[in-house]
Protein backbone atom coordinates (compact mmCIF):
# COMPACT_ATOMS: atom_id res chain seq x y z
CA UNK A 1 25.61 -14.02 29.20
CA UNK A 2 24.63 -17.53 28.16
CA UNK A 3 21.39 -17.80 26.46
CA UNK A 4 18.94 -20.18 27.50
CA UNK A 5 17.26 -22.48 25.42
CA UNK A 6 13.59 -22.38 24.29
CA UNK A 7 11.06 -24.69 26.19
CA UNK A 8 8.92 -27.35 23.88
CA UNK A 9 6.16 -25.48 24.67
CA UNK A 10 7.52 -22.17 23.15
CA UNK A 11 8.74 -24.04 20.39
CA UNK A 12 4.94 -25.54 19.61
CA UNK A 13 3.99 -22.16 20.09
CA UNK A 14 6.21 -20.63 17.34
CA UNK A 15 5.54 -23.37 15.43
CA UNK A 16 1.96 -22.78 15.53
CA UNK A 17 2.35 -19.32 14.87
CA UNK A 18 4.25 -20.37 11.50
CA UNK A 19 1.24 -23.06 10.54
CA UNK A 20 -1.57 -20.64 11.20
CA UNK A 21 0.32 -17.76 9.34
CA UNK A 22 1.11 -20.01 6.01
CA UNK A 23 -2.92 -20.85 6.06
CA UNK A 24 -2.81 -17.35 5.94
CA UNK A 25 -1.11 -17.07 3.11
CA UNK A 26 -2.56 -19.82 1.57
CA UNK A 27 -6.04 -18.59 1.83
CA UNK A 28 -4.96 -15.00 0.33
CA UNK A 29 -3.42 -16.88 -2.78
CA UNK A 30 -6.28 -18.94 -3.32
CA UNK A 31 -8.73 -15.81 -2.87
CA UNK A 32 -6.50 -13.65 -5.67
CA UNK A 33 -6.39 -16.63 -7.68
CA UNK A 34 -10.11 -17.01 -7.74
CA UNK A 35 -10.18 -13.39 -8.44
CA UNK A 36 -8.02 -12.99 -11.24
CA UNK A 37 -9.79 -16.36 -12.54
CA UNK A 38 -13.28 -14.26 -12.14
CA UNK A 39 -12.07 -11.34 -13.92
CA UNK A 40 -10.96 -13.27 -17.07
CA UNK A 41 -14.18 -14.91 -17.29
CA UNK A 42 -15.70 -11.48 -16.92
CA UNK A 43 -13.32 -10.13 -19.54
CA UNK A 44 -13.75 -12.94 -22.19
CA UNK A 45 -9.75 -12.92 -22.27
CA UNK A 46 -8.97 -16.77 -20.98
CA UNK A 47 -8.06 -18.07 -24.53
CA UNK A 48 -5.65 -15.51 -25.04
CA UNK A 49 -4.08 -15.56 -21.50
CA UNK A 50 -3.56 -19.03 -21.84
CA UNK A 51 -2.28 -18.82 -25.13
CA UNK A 52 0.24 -15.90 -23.50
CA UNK A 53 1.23 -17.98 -20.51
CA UNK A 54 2.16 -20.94 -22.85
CA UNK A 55 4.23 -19.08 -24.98
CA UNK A 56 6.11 -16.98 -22.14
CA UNK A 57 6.50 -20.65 -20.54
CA UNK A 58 8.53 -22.19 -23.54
CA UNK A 59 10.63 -19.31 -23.69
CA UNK A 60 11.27 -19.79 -20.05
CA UNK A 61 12.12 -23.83 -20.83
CA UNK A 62 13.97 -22.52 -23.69
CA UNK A 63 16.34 -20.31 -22.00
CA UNK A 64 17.21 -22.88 -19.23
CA UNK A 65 18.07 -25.33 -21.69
CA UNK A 66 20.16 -22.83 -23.09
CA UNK A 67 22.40 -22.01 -20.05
């Protein structure tokens, strides 16, 4: 059985779907973002998680210049 092509308008429709599901997304990574940013304030911990990400970063950099 031959299958028949969507219509434009089911396309826009999945494609709509997709748009309004990555604001989805977006929104819940902004929201755990702002989160985790609220709980270092609260924990007085920035300095050091910076310090942490910056050093796990260059080892990162440093092992793709190695390969």
């Amino acid at each position: 059985m031959k299958r028949k092509k969507p219509t434009n308008k089911e396309l826009q429709n999945v494609i709509s779907n997709l748009i309004m599901d990555l604001q989805f997304v977006h929104n819940k990574v902004d929201a755990i973002g702002n989160a985790f940013g609220l709980y270092l304030d609260y924990k007085k911990d920035e300095k050091e998680f910076n310090s942490f990400v910056k050093a796990k970063r260059e080892e990162v950099e440093n092992d793709k210049d190695r390969t």
